[in-house]
Protein backbone atom coordinates (compact mmCIF):
# COMPACT_ATOMS: atom_id res chain seq x y z
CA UNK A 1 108.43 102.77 68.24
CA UNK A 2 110.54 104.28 65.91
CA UNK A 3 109.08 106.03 62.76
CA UNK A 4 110.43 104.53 58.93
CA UNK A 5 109.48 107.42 56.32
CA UNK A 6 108.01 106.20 53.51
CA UNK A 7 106.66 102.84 56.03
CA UNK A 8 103.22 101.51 55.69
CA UNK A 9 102.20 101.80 59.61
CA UNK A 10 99.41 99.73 60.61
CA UNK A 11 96.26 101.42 62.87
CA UNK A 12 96.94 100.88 66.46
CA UNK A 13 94.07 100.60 68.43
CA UNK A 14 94.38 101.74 72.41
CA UNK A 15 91.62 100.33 74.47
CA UNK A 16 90.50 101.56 77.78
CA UNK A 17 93.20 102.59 80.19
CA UNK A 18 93.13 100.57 83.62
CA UNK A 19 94.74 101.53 86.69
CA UNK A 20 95.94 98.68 89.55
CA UNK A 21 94.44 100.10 93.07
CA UNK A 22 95.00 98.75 96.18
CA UNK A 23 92.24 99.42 99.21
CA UNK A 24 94.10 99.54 102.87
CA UNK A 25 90.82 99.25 104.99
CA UNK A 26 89.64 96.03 102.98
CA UNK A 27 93.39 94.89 101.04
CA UNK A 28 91.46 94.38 98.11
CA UNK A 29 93.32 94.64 95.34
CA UNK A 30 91.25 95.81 91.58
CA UNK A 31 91.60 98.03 88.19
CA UNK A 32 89.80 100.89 88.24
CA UNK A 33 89.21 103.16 84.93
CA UNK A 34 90.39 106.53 84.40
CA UNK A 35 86.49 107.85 85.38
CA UNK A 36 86.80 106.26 88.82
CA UNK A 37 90.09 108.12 90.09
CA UNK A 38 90.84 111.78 90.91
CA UNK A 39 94.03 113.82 90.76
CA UNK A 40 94.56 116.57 93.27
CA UNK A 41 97.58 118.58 92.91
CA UNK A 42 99.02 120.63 95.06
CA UNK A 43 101.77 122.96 96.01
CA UNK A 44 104.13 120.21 97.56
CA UNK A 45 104.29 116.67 97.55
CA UNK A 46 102.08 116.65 100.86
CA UNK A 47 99.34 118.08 98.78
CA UNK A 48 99.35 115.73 95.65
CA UNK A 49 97.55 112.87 96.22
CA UNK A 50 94.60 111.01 93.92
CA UNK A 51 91.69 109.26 95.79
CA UNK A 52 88.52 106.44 94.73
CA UNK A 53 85.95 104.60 96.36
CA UNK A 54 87.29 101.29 97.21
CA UNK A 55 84.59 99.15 94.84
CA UNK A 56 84.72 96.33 97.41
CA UNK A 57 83.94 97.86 100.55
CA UNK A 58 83.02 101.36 99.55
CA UNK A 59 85.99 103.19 101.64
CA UNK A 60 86.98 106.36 100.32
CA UNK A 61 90.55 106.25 99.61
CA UNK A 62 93.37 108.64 99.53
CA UNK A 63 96.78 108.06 98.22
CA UNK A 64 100.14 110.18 98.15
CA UNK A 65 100.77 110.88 93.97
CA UNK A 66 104.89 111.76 93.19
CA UNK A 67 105.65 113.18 90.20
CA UNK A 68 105.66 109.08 88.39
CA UNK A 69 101.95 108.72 89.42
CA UNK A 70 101.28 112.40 87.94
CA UNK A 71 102.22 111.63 84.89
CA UNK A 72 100.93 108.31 84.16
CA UNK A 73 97.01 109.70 85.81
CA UNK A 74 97.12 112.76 83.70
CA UNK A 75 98.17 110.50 80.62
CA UNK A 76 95.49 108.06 81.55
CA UNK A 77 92.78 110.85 81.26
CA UNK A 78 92.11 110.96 85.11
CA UNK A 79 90.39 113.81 85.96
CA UNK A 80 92.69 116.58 87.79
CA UNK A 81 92.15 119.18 90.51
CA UNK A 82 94.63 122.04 90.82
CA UNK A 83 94.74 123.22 94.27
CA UNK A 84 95.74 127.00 94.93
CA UNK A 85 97.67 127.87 97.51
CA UNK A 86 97.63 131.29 99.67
């Protein structure tokens, strides 16, 4: 969106953000909200990962986050761990 000085811009109104999750004990496939996901990050990409309970079968599930996934969890308002190293 580009920005007109002098425009009349109309409210915009952002609704809940929803993430697509995928479980790979039950291959359910759901949205979860930014409450029901965790970001952990670490000190390499081995230690960046964000995790939920699966809300089909109740696995708890882990997931490798690059720097993409990062971005859009921390912009969603997941809730993030930073993990210290040594």
């Amino acid at each position: 969106m580009s920005f007109v000085p002098g425009a009349a811009q109309a409210p915009q109104t952002v609704g809940p953000v929803l993430f697509r999750a995928a479980c790979p004990d039950c291959r359910g496939r759901f949205e979860l909200s930014a409450g029901a996901l965790r970001l952990a990050i670490g000190g390499s990409r081995r230690t960046t990962f964000y995790s939920f309970t699966c809300p089909e079968c109740g696995a708890a599930v882990r997931k490798p986050a690059g720097e993409r996934i990062v971005e859009l969890l921390t912009g969603g308002g997941v809730r993030t761990l930073r993990l210290h190293t040594g």
